[in-house]
Protein backbone atom coordinates (compact mmCIF):
# COMPACT_ATOMS: atom_id res chain seq x y z
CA UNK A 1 -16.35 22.85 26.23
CA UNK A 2 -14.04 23.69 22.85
CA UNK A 3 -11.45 21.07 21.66
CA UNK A 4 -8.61 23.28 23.13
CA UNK A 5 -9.67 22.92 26.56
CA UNK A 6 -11.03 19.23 26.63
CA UNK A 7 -11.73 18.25 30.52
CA UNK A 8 -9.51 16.23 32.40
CA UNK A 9 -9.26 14.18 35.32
CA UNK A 10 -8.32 16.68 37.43
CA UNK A 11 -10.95 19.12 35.84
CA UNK A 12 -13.39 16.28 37.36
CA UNK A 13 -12.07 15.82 40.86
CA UNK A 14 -12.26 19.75 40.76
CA UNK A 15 -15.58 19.95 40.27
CA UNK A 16 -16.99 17.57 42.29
CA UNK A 17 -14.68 17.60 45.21
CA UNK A 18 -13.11 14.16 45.07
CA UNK A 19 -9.72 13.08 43.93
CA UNK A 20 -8.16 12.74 40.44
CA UNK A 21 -7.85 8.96 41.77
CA UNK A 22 -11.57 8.64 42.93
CA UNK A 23 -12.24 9.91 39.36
CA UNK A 24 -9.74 7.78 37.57
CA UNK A 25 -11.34 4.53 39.82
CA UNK A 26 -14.96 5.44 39.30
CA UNK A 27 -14.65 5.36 35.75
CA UNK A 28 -13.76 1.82 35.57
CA UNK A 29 -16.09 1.26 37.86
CA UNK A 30 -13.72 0.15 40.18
CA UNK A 31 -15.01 -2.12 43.32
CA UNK A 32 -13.38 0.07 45.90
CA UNK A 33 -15.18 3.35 44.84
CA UNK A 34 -19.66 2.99 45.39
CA UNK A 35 -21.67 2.81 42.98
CA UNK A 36 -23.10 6.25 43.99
CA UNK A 37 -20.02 8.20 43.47
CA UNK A 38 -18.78 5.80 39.65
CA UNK A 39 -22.65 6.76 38.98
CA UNK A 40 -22.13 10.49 40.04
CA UNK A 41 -18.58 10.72 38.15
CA UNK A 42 -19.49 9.05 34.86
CA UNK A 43 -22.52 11.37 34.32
CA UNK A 44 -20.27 14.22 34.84
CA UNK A 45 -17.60 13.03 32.48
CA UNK A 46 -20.39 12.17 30.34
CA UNK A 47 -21.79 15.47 30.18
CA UNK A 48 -18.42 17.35 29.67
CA UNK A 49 -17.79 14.84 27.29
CA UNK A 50 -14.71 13.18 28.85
CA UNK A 51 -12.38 11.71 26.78
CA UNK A 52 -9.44 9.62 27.78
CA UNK A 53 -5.45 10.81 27.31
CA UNK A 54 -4.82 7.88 24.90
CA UNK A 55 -1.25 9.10 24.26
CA UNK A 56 -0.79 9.34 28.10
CA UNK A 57 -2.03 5.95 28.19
CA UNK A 58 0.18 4.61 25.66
CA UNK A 59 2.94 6.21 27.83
CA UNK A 60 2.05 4.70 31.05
CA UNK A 61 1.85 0.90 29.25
CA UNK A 62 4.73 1.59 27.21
CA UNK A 63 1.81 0.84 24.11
CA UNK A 64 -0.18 3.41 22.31
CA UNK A 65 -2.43 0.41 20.47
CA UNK A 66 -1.58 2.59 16.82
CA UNK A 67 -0.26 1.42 14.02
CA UNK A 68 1.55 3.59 11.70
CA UNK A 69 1.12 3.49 7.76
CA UNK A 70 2.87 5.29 4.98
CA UNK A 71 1.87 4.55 1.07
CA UNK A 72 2.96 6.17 -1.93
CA UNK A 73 -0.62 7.15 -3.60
CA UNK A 74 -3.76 7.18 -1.78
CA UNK A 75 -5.99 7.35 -4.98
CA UNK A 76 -4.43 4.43 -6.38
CA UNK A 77 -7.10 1.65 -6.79
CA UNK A 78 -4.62 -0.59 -5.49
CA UNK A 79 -3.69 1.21 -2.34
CA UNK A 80 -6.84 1.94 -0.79
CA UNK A 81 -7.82 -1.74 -0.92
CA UNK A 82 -4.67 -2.38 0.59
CA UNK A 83 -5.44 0.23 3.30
CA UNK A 84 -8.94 -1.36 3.58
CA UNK A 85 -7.63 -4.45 4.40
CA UNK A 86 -5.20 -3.06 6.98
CA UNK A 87 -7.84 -0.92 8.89
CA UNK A 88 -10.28 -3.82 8.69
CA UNK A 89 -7.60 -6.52 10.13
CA UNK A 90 -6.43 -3.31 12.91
CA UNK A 91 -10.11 -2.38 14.23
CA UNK A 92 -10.53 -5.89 14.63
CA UNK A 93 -7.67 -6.08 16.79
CA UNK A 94 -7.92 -3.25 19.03
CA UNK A 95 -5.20 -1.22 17.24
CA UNK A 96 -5.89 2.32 15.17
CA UNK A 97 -4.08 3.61 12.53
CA UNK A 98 -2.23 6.42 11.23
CA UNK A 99 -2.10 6.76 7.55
CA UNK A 100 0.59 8.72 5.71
CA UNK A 101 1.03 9.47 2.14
CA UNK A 102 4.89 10.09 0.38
CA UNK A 103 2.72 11.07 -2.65
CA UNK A 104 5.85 9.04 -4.33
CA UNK A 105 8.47 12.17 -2.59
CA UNK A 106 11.02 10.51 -0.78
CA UNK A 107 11.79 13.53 1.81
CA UNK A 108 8.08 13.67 2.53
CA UNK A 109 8.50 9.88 3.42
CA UNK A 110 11.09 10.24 5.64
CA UNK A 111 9.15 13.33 7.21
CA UNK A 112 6.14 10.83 7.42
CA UNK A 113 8.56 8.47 9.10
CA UNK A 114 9.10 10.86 12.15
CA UNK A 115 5.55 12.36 12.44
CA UNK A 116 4.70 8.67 13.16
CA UNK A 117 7.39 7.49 15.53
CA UNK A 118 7.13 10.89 17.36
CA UNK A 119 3.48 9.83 17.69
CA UNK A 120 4.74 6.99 19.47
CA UNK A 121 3.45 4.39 17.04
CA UNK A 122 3.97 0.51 17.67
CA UNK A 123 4.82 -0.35 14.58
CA UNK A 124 4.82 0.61 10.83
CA UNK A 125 3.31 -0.63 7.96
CA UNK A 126 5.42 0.75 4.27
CA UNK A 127 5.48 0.96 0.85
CA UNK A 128 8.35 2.49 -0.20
CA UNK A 129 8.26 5.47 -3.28
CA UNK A 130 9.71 5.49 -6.18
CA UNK A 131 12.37 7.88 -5.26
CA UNK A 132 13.70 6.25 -2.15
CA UNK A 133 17.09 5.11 -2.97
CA UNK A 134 18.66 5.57 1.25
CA UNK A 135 16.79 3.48 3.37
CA UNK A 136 18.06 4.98 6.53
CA UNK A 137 15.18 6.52 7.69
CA UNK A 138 13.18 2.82 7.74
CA UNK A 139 15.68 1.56 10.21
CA UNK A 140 13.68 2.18 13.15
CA UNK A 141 13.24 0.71 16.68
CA UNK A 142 9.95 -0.24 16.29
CA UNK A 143 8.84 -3.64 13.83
CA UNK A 144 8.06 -2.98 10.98
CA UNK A 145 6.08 -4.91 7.79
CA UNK A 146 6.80 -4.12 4.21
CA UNK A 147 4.07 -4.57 1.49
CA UNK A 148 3.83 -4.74 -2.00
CA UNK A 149 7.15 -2.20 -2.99
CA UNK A 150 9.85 -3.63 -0.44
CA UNK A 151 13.41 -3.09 0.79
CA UNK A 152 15.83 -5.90 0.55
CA UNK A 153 18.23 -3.76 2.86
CA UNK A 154 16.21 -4.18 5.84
CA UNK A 155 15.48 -7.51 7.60
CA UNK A 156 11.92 -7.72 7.98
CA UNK A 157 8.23 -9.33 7.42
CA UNK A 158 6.92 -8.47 3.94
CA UNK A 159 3.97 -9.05 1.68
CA UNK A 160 4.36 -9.06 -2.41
CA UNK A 161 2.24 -10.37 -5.45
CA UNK A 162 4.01 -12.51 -7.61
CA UNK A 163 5.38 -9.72 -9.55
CA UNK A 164 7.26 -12.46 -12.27
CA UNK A 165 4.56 -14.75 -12.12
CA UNK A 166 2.07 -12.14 -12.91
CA UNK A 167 4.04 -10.82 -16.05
CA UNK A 168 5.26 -14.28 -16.96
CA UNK A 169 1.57 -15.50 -17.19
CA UNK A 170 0.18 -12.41 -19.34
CA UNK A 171 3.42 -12.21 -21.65
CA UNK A 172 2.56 -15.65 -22.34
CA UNK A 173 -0.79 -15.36 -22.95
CA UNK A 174 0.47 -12.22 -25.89
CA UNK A 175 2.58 -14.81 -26.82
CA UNK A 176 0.19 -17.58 -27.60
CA UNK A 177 -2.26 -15.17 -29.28
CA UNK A 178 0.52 -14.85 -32.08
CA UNK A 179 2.18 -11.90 -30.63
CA UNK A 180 5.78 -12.19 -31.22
CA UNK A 181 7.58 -8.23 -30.75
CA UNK A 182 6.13 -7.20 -27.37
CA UNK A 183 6.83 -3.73 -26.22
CA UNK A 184 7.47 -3.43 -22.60
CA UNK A 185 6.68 0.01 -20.43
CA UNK A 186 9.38 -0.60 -17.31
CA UNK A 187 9.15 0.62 -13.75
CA UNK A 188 11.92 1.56 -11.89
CA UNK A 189 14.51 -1.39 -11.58
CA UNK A 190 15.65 -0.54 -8.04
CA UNK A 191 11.52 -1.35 -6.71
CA UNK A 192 11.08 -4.90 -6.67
CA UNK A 193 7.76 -4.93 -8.31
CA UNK A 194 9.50 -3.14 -11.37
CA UNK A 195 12.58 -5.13 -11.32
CA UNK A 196 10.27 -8.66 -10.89
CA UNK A 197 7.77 -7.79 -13.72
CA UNK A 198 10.65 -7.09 -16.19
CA UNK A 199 12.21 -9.92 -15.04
CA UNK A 200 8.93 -12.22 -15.48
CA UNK A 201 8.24 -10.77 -19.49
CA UNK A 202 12.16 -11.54 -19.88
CA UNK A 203 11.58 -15.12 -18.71
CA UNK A 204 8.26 -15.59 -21.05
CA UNK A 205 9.76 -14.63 -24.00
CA UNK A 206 12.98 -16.69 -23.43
CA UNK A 207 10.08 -19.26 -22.97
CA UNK A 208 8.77 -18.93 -26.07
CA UNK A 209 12.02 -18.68 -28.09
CA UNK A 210 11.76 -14.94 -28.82
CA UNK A 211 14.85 -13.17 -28.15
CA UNK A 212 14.51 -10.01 -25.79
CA UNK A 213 15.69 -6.80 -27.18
CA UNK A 214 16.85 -3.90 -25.38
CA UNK A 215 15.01 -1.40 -27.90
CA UNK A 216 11.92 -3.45 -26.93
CA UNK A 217 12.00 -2.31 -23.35
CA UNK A 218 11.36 1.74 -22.23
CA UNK A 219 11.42 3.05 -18.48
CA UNK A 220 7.56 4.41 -18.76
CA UNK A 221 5.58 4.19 -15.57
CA UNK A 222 2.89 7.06 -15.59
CA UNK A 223 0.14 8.63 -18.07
CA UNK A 224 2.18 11.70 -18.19
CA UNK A 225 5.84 9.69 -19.13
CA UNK A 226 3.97 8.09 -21.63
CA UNK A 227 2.93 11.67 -23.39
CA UNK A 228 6.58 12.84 -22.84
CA UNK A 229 7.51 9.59 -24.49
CA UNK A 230 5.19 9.54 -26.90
CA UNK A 231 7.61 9.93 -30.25
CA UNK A 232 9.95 6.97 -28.90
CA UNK A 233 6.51 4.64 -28.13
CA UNK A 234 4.97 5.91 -31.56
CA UNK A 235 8.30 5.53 -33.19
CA UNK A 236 8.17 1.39 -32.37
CA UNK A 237 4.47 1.22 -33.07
CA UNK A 238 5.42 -0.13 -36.75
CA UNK A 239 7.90 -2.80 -35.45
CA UNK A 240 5.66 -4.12 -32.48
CA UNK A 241 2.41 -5.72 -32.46
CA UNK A 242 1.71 -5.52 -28.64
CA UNK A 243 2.46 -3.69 -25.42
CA UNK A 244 2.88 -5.06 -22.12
CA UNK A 245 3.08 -1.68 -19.33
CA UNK A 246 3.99 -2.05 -15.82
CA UNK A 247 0.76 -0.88 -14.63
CA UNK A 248 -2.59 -0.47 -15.87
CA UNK A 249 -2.36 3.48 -15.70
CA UNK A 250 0.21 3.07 -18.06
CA UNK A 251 -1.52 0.57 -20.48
CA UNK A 252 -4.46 2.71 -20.53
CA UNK A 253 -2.84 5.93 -21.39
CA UNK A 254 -0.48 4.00 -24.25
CA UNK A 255 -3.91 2.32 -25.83
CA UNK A 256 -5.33 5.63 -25.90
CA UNK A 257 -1.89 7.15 -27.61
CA UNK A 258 -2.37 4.60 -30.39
CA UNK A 259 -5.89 4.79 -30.71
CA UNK A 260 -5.58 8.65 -31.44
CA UNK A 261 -2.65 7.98 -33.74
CA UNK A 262 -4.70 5.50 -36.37
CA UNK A 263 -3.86 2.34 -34.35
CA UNK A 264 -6.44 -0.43 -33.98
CA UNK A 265 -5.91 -2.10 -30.48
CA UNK A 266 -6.06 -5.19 -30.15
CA UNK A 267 -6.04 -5.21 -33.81
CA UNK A 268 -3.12 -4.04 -34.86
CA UNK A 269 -1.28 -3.80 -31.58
CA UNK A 270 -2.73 -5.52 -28.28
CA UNK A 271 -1.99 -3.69 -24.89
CA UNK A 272 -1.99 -5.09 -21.50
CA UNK A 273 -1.21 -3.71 -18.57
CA UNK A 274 -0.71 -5.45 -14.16
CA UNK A 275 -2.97 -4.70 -11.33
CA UNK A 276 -6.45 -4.91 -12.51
CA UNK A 277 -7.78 -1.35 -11.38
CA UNK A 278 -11.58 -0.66 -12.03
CA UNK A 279 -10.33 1.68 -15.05
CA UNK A 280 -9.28 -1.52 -16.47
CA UNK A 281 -12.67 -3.13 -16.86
CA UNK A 282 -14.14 0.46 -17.60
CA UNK A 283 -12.44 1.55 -21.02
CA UNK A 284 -12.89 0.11 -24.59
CA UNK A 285 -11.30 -2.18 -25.01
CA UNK A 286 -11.47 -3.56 -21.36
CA UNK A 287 -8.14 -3.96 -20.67
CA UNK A 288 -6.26 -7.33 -20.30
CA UNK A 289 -4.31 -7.11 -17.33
CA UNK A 290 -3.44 -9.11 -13.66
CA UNK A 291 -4.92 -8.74 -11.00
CA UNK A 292 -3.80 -8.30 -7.23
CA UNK A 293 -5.57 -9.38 -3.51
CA UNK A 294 -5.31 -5.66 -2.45
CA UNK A 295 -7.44 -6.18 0.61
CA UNK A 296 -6.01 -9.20 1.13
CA UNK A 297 -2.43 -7.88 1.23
CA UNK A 298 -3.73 -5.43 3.57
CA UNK A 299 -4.97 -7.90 6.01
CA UNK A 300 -1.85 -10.31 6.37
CA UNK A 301 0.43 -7.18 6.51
CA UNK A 302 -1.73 -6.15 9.32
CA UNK A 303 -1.89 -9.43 11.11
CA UNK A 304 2.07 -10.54 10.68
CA UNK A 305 2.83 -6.90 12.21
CA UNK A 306 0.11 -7.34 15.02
CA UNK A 307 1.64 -10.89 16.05
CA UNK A 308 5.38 -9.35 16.06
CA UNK A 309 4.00 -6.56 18.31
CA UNK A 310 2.45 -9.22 20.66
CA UNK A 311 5.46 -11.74 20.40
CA UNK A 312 7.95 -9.79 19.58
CA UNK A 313 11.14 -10.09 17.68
CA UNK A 314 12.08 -13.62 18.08
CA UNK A 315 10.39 -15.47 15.72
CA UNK A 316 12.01 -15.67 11.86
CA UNK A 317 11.31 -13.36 9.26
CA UNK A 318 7.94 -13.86 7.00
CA UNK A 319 7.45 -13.26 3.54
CA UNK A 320 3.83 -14.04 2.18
CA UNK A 321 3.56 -13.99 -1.40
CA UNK A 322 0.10 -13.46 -3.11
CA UNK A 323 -0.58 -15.27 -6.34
CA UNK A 324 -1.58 -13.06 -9.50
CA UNK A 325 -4.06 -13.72 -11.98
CA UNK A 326 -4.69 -13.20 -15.30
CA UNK A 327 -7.92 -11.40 -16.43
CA UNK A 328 -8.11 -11.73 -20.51
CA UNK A 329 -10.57 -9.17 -21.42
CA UNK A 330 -10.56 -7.44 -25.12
CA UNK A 331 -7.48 -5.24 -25.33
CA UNK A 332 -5.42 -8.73 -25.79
């Protein structure tokens, strides 16, 4: 029997010439039903390979047990730890999961939105892109948890690094080495992790009594804004001597830059970069960056939407902040 014409119940009863409720019974081996007919009706289900209506079922107890997901990058090192840590914390639970991707395209997240709720998910588990700017579509009926990129316009559970902490720590540590005009490679200032990491190499160089400069600081997120960029970032390299970037993507693809142009790093300019992806460890020099509990994430965000789904909405707000950590390593 195809896919398109998967038996039913009623295909059951039909063919053995009991009712759809005898089948239904015997299959849970029900006590009112002999063990003769649940023995009869399982190999037969068995056999046509009998598969439950889970979205009926989620109908009938107002539950479908499925979690939706939606995350801006899928290859992303980062990401698919977090999504590890979801599925691994969801499985355990008895819920499945749904996994979108906005590939950073704010209409396909709000498309992603719908496919899920019209899949009658129980909840949702987000990271918002970088070109969401309404937040309309994320105020749904059903709870949901942000992680890592958050929305402060919606009341709900969330789960960040320390974005500041994270950038304070390793503009410090460029700091102490004797770095003293740091470069930094922003992310967007309306995403919290962009807006907290500025904010945390701001802090560290107040710190240190180095005054921040506006010509020191240049919205550059990806490899491919750093090559359009390229002139402006090659146009400081005289004037700087290192580079903290947003993300390690970033960092990597800026080292290279200089590196191509005549540029010793970390000799003349050290680079660092924030989130510790295996890249980091992989080029020369390794690359000094912080690191992040993607799994980790993944788990709690599972497990504080989980206990709102089986609580519900009365309890406070959560918001569990993961510590970040700096890995020195030879770039800086």
């Amino acid at each position: 029997m195809n896919r398109s014409s998967q038996a039913s119940i009623q295909d059951i009863a039909k063919a053995l010439g009991v009712s759809p409720s005898t089948v239904s019974r015997a299959l849970k081996n029900h006590p009112d039903i002999s063990e003769e007919t649940c023995k009869k009706v399982q190999e037969y289900a068995q056999k046509v390979q009998y598969r439950p209506n889970v979205f009926a079922l989620g109908l009938k107890h107002k539950r479908s047990k499925t979690i939706g997901i939606v995350i801006p990058e899928i290859v992303h090192h980062f990401f698919s730890s977090v999504l590890s840590g979801i599925e691994d914390m969801a499985y355990g639970k008895g819920y499945r999961v749904m996994i979108c991707q906005s590939n950073e395209n704010y209409l396909r997240e709000v498309i992603n939105m719908q496919a899920l709720l019209d899949h009658r998910v129980d909840g949702l588990l987000v990271s918002v892109s970088k070109s969401t700017l309404d937040f309309s579509h994320l105020k749904q009926a059903v709870p949901i948890v942000f992680f890592d990129r958050t929305c402060d316009e919606i009341s709900s559970d969330r789960v960040v690094t320390n974005d500041f902490e994270g950038a304070r720590m390793v503009v410090s540590h460029l700091v102490k080495r004797g770095c003293r005009s740091i470069l930094h490679l922003a992310g967007p200032q309306h995403l919290n992790v962009g807006r907290e990491r500025y904010n945390g190499y701001v802090h560290a160089l107040k710190e240190s009594g180095i005054k921040p400069k506006s010509s020191l600081v240049i919205k550059c997120d990806t490899p491919s804004k750093v090559e359009y960029r390229k002139n402006i970032i090659l146009g400081r390299a005289e004037a700087i001597d290192a580079v903290f970037a947003v993300n390690d993507f970033t960092a990597v693809a800026t080292m290279r830059l200089f590196q191509e142009n005549g540029y010793s790093v970390p000799g003349n300019i050290a680079v660092a970069g924030f989130g510790d992806d295996p890249l980091a460890s992989m080029v020369r020099p390794s690359l000094t960056t912080v690191e992040q509990r993607g799994y980790d994430m993944g788990r709690e965000s599972a497990r504080l939407l989980i206990n709102r789904l089986n609580s519900g909405d009365g309890k406070d707000y959560q918001t569990k902040v993961f510590p970040a950590f700096l890995k020195v390593r030879e770039s800086a």
